[in-house]
N, C-alpha and C. Protein backbone atom coordinates (compact mmCIF):
# COMPACT_ATOMS: atom_id res chain seq x y z
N UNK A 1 -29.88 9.38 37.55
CA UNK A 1 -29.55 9.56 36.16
C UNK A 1 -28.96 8.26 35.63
N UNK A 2 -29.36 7.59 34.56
CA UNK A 2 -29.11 6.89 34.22
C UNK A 2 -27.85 7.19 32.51
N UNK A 3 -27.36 5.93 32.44
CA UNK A 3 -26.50 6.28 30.98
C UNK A 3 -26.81 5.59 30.29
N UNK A 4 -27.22 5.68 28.87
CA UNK A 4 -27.73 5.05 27.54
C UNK A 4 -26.38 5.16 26.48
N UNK A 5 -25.88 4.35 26.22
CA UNK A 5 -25.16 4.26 24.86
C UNK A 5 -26.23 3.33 23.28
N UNK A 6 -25.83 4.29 22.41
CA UNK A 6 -26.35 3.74 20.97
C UNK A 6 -25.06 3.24 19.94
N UNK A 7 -25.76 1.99 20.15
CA UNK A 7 -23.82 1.23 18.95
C UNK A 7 -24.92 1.22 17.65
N UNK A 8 -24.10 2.07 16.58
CA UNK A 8 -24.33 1.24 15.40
C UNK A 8 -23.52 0.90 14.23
N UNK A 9 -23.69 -0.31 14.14
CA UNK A 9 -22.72 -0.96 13.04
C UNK A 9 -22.86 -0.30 11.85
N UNK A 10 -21.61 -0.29 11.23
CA UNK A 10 -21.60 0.59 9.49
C UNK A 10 -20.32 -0.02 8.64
N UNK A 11 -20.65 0.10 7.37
CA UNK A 11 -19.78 -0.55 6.85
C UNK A 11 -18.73 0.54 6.06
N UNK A 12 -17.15 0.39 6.22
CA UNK A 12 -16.19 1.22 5.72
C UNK A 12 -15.88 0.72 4.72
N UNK A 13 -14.80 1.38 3.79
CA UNK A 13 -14.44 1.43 2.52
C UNK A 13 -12.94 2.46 3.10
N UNK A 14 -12.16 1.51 2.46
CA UNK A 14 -10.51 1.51 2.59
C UNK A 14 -10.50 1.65 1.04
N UNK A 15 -9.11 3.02 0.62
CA UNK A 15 -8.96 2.62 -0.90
C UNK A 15 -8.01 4.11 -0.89
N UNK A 16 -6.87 3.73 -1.71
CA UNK A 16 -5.20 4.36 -1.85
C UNK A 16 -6.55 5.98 -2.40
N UNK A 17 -5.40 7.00 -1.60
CA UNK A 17 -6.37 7.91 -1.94
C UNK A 17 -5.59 8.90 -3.24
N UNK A 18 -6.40 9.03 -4.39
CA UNK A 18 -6.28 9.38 -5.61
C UNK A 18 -6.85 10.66 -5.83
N UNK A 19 -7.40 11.40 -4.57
CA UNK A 19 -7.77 12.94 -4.57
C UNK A 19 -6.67 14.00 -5.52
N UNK A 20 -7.14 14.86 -5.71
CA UNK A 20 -6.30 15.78 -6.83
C UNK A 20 -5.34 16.13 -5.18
N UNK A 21 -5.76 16.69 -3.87
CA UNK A 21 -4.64 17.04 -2.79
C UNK A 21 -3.84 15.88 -1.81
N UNK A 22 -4.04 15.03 -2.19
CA UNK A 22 -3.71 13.63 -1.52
C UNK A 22 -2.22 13.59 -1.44
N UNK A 23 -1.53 13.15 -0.47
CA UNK A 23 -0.08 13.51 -0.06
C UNK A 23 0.15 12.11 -1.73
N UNK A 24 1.93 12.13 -2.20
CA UNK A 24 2.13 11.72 -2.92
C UNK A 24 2.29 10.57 -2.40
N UNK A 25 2.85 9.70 -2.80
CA UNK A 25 3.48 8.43 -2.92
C UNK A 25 4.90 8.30 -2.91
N UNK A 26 5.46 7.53 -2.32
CA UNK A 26 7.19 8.02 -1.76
C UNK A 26 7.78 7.17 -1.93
N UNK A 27 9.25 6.86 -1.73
CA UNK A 27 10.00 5.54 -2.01
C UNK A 27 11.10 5.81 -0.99
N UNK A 28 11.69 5.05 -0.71
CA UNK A 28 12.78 4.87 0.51
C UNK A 28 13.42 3.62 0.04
N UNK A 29 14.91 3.52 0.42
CA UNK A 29 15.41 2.30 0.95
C UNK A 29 15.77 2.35 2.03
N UNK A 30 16.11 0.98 2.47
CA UNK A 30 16.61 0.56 3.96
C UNK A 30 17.77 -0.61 3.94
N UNK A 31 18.90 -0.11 4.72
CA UNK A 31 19.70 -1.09 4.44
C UNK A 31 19.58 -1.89 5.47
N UNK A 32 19.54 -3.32 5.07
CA UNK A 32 19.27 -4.49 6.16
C UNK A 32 19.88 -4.44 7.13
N UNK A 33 21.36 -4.43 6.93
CA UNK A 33 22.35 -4.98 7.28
C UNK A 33 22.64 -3.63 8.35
N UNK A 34 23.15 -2.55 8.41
CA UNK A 34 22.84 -1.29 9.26
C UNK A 34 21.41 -0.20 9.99
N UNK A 35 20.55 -0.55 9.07
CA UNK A 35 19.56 -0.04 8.83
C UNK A 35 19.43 1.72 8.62
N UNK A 36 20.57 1.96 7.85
CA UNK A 36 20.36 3.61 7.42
C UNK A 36 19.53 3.52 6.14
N UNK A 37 18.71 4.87 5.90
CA UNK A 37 18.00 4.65 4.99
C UNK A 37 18.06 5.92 4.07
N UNK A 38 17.52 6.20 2.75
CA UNK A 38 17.81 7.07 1.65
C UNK A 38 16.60 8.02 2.34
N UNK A 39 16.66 9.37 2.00
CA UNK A 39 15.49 10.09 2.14
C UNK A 39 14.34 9.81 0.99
N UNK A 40 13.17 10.01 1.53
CA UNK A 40 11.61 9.77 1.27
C UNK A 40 11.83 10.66 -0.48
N UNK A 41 11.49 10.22 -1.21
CA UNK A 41 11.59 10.26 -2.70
C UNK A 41 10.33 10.51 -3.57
N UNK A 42 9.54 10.82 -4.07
CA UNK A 42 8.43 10.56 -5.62
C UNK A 42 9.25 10.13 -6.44
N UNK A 43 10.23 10.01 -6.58
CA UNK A 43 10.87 9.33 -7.37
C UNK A 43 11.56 8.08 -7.22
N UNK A 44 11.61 7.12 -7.59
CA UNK A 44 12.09 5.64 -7.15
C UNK A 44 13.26 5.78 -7.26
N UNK A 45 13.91 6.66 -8.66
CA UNK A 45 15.32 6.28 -8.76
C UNK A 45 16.08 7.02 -8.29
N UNK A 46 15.76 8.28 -7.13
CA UNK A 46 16.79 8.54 -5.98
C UNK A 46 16.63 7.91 -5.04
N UNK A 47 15.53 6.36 -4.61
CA UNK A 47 15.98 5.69 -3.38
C UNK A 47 17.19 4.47 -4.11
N UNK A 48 16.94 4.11 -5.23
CA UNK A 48 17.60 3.35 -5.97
C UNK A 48 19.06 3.74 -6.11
N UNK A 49 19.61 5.09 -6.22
CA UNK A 49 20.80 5.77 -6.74
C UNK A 49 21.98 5.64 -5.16
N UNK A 50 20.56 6.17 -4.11
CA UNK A 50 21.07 6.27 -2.86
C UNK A 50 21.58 4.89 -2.08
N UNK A 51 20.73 3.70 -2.82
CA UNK A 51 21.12 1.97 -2.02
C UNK A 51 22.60 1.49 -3.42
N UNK A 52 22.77 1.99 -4.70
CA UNK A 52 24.03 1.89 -4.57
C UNK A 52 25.16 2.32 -4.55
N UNK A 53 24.76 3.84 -4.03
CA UNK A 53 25.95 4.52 -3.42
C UNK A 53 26.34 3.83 -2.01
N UNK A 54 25.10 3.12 -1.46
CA UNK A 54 25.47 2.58 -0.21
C UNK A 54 26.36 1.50 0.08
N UNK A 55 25.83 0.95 -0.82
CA UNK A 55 26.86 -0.63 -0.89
C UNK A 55 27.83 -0.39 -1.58
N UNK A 56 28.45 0.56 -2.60
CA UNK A 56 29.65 1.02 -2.57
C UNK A 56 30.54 1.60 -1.84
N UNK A 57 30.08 1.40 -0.70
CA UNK A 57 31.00 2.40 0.35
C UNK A 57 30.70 1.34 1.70
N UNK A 58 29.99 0.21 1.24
CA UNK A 58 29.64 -0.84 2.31
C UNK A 58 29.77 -1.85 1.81
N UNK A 59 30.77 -2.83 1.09
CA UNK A 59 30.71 -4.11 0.41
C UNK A 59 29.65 -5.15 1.23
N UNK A 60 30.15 -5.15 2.31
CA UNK A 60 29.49 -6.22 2.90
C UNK A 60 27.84 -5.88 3.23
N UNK A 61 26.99 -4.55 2.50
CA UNK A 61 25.94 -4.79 2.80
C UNK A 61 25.22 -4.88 1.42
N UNK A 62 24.39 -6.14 1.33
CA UNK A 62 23.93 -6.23 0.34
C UNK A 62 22.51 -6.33 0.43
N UNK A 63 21.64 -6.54 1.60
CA UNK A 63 20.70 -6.29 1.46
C UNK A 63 19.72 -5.38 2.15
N UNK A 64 18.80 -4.84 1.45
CA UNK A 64 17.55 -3.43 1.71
C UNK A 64 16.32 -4.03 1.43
N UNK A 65 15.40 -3.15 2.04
CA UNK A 65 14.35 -3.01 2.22
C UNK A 65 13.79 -1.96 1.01
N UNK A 66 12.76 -1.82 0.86
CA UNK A 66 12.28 -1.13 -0.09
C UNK A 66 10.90 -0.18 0.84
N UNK A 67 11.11 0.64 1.13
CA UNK A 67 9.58 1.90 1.81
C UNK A 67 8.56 2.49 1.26
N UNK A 68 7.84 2.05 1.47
CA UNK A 68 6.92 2.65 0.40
C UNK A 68 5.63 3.49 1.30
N UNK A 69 5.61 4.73 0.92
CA UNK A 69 4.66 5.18 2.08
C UNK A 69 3.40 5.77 0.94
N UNK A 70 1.82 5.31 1.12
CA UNK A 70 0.78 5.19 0.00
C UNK A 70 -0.08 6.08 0.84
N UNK A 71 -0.80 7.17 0.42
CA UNK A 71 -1.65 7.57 1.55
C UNK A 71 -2.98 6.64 1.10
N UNK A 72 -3.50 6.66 2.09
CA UNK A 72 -5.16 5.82 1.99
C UNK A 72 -6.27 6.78 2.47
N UNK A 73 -7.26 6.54 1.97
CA UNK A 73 -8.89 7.43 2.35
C UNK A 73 -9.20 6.07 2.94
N UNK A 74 -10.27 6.19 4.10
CA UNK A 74 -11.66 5.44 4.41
C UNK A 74 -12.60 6.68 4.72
N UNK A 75 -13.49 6.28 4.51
CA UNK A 75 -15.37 6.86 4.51
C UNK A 75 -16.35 5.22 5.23
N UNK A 76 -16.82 6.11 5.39
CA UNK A 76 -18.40 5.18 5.98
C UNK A 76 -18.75 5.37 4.96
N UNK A 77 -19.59 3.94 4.30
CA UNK A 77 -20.47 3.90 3.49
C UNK A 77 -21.88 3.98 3.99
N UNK A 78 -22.45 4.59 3.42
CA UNK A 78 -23.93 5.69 3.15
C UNK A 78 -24.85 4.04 3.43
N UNK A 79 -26.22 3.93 4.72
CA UNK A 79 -26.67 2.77 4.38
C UNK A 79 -27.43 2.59 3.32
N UNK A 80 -28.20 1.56 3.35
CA UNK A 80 -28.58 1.51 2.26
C UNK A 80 -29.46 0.16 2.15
């Protein structure tokens, strides 16, 4: 018995997925300096509210990260 493999090349398509059920789009901060972070948000301005409640209660940390979690689709494109 012999084994045969078939490769075939195809071309994908990457692109932020904009489906009506597509997980949302999120926001986070991260503090540099400790690295605790705000919970996952749709809204920007509770990761924003949460980095300066942080540094009010942390003078010395002044800098974050910003999280951004995007869902993405890929598909094989159809040849052609």
């Amino acid at each position: 018995m012999s084994v045969r493999a078939v490769l075939r090349f195809a071309r994908w398509t990457l692109t932020p997925d904009r489906e009506p059920d597509a997980e949302p789009v999120t926001f986070a901060m991260e503090c540099a300096v400790c690295e605790k972070r705000s919970a996952p948000s749709v809204d920007f301005a509770d990761a924003q509210r949460w980095t300066f409640t942080h540094a009010g209660r942390n003078p010395s940390h002044h800098t974050y990260r910003e999280l951004i979690t995007r869902p993405w689709r890929a598909w094989r494109a159809e040849p052609g």
